[in-house]
C-alpha atoms as a PDB file:
ATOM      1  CA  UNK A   1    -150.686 131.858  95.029  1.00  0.00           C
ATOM      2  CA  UNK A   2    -153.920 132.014  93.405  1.00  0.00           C
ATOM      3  CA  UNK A   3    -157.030 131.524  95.744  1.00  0.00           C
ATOM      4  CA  UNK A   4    -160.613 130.951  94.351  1.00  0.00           C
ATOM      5  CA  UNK A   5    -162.827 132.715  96.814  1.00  0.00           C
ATOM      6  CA  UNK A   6    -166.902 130.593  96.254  1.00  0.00           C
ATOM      7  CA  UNK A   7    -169.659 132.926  97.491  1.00  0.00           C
ATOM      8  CA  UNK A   8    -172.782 130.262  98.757  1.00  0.00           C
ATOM      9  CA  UNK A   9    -175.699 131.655  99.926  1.00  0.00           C
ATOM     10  CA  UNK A  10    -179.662 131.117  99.964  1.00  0.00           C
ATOM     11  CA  UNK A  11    -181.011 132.761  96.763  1.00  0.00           C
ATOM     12  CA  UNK A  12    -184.233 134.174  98.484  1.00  0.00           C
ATOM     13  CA  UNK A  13    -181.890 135.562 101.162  1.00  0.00           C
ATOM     14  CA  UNK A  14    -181.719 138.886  99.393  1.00  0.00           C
ATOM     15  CA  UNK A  15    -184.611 140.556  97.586  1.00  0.00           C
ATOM     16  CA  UNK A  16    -183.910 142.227  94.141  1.00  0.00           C
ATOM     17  CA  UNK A  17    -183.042 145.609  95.098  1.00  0.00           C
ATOM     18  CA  UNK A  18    -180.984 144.477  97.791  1.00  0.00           C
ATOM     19  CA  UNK A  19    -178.849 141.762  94.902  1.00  0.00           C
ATOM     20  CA  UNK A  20    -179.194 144.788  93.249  1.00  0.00           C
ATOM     21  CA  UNK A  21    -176.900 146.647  95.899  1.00  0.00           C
ATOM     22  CA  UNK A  22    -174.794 143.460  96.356  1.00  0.00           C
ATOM     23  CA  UNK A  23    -173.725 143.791  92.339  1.00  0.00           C
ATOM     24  CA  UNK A  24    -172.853 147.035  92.828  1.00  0.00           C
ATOM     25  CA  UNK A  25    -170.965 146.504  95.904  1.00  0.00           C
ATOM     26  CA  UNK A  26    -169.018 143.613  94.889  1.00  0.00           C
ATOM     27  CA  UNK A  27    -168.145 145.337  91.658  1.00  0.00           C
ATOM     28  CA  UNK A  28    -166.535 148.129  93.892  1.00  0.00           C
ATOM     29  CA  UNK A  29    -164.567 145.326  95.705  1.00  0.00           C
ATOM     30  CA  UNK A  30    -163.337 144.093  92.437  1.00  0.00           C
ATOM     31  CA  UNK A  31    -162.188 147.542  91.244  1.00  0.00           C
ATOM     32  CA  UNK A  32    -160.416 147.817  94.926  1.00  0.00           C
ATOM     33  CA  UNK A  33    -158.732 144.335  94.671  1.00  0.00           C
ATOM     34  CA  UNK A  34    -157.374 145.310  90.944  1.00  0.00           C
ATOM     35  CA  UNK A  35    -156.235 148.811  92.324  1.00  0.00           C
ATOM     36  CA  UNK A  36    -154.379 146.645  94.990  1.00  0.00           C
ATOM     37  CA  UNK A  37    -153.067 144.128  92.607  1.00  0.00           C
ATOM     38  CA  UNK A  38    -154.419 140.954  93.151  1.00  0.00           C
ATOM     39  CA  UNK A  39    -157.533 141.093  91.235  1.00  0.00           C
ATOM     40  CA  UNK A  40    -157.503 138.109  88.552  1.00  0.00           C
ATOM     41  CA  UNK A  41    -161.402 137.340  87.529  1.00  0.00           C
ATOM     42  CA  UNK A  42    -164.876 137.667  89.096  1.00  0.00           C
ATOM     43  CA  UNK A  43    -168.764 137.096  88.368  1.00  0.00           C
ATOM     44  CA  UNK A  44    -171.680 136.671  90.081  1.00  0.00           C
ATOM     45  CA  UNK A  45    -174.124 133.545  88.179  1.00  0.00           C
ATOM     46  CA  UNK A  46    -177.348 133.756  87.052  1.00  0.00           C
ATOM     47  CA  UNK A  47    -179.552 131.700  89.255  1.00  0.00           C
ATOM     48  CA  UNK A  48    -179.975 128.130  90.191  1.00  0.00           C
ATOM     49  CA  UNK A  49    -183.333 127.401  88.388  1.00  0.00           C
ATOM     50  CA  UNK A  50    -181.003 128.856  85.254  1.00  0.00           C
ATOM     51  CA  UNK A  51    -178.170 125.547  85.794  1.00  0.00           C
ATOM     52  CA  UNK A  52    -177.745 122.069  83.837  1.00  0.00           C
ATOM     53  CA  UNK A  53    -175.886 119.804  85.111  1.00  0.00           C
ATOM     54  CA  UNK A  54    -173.597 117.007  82.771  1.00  0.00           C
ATOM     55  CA  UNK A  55    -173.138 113.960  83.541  1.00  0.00           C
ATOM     56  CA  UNK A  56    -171.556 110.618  81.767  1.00  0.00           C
ATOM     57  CA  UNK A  57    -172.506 107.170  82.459  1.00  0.00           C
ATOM     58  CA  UNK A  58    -171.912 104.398  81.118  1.00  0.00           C
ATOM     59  CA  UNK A  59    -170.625 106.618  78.251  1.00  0.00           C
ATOM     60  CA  UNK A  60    -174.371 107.805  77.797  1.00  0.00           C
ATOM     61  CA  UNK A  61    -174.658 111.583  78.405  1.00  0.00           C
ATOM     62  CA  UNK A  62    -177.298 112.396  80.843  1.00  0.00           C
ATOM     63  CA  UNK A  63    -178.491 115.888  81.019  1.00  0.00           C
ATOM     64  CA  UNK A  64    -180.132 117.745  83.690  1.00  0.00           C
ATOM     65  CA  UNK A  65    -182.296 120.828  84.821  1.00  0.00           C
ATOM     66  CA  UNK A  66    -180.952 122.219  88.119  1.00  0.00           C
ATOM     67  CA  UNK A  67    -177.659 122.064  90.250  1.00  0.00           C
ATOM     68  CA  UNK A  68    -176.082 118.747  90.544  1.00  0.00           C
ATOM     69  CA  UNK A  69    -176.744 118.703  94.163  1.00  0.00           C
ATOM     70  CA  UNK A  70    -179.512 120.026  96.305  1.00  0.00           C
ATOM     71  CA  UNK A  71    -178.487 121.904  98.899  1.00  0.00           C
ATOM     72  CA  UNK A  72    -180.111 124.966 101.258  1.00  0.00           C
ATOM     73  CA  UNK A  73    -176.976 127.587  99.685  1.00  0.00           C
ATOM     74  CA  UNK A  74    -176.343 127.637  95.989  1.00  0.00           C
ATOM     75  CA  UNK A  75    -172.889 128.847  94.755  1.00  0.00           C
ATOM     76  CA  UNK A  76    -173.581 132.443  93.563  1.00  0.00           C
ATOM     77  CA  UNK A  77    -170.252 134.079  92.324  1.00  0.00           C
ATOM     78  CA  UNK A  78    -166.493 133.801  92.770  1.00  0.00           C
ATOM     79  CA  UNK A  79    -163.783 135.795  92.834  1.00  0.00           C
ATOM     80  CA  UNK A  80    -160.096 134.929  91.509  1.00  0.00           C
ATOM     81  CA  UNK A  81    -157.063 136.600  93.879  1.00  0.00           C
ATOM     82  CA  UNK A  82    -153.365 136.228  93.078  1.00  0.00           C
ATOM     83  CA  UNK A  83    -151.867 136.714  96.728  1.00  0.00           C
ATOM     84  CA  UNK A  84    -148.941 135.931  99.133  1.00  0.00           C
ATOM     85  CA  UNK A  85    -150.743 133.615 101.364  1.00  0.00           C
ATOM     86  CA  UNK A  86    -154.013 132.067 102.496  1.00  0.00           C
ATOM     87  CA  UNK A  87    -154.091 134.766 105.254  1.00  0.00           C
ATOM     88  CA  UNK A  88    -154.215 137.875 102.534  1.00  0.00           C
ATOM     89  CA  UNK A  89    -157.284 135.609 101.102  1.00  0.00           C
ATOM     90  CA  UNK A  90    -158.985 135.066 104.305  1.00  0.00           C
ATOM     91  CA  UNK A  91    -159.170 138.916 104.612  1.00  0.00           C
ATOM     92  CA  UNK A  92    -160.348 139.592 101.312  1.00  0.00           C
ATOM     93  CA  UNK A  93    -162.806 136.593 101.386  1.00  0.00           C
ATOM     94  CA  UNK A  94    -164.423 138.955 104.764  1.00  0.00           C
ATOM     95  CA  UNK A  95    -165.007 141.893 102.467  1.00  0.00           C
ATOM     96  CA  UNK A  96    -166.933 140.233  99.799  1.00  0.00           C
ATOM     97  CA  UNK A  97    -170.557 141.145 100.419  1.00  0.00           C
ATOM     98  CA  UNK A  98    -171.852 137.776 100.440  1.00  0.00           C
ATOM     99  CA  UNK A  99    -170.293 136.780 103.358  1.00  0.00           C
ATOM    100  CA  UNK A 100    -172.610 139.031 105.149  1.00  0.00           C
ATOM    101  CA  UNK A 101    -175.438 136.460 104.825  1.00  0.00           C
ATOM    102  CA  UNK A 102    -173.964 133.299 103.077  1.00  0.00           C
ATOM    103  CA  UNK A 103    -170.740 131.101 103.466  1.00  0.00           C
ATOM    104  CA  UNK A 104    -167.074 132.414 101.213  1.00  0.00           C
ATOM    105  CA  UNK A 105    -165.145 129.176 100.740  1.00  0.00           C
ATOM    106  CA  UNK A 106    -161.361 129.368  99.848  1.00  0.00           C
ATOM    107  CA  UNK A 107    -159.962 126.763  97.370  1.00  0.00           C
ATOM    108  CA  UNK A 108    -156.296 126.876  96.300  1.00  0.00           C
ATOM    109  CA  UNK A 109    -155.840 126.624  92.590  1.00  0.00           C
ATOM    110  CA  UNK A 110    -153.886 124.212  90.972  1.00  0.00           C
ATOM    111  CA  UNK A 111    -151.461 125.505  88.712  1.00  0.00           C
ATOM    112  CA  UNK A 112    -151.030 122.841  86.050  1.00  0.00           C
ATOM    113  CA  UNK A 113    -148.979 122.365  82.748  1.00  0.00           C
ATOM    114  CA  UNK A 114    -150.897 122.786  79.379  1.00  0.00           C
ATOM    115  CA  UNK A 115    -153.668 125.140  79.647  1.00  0.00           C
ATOM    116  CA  UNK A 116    -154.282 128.100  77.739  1.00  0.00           C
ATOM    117  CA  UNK A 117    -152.851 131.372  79.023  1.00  0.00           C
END
């Protein structure tokens, strides 16, 4: 099953040099996980105060600076695993750096009909 694994966390947790180190790390967890073969995609984002948000109403687009929602953790990155079950994702989810200091959350994809391979 594939898992997406969210990485939240404060931005001004980290310094630069210490994102910096995170990259790098997570990078080397990415290698790992596509050595181990369930590596499918992963990328850190550019920062919140980078973000527009969409949204229609009233069929009228509205357009946004800024997340959608304003929270104290931002989503910062994801990971994409292909593994047996949720428990192989739990343990890779504890190995992604920013779980050291923000929150991993594990979503099940849903595998549906019709999109591009």
């Amino acid at each position: 099953m594939r898992y997406m694994l969210l990485i939240y966390g404060a931005e001004d947790a980290l310094d630069a040099e210490t994102r910096d180190a995170c990259y790098i790390e997570s990078a080397g967890l990415a290698q790992s996980l596509a050595a181990e073969g369930v590596y499918v995609d992963a990328s850190p984002l550019r920062l919140v105060n980078t973000a527009t948000s969409v949204r229609v109403q009233d069929g009228k687009r509205i357009v946004t600076d800024g997340p959608f929602a304003e929270t104290r953790e931002q989503l910062g990155g994801y990971y994409i695993v292909d593994t047996e079950n949720l428990d192989q994702a739990i343990a890779i989810a504890e190995r992604i750096p920013g779980a050291k200091w923000g929150t991993v959350e594990i979503r099940p994809i849903l595998e549906i009909g019709g999109l591009p391979e």
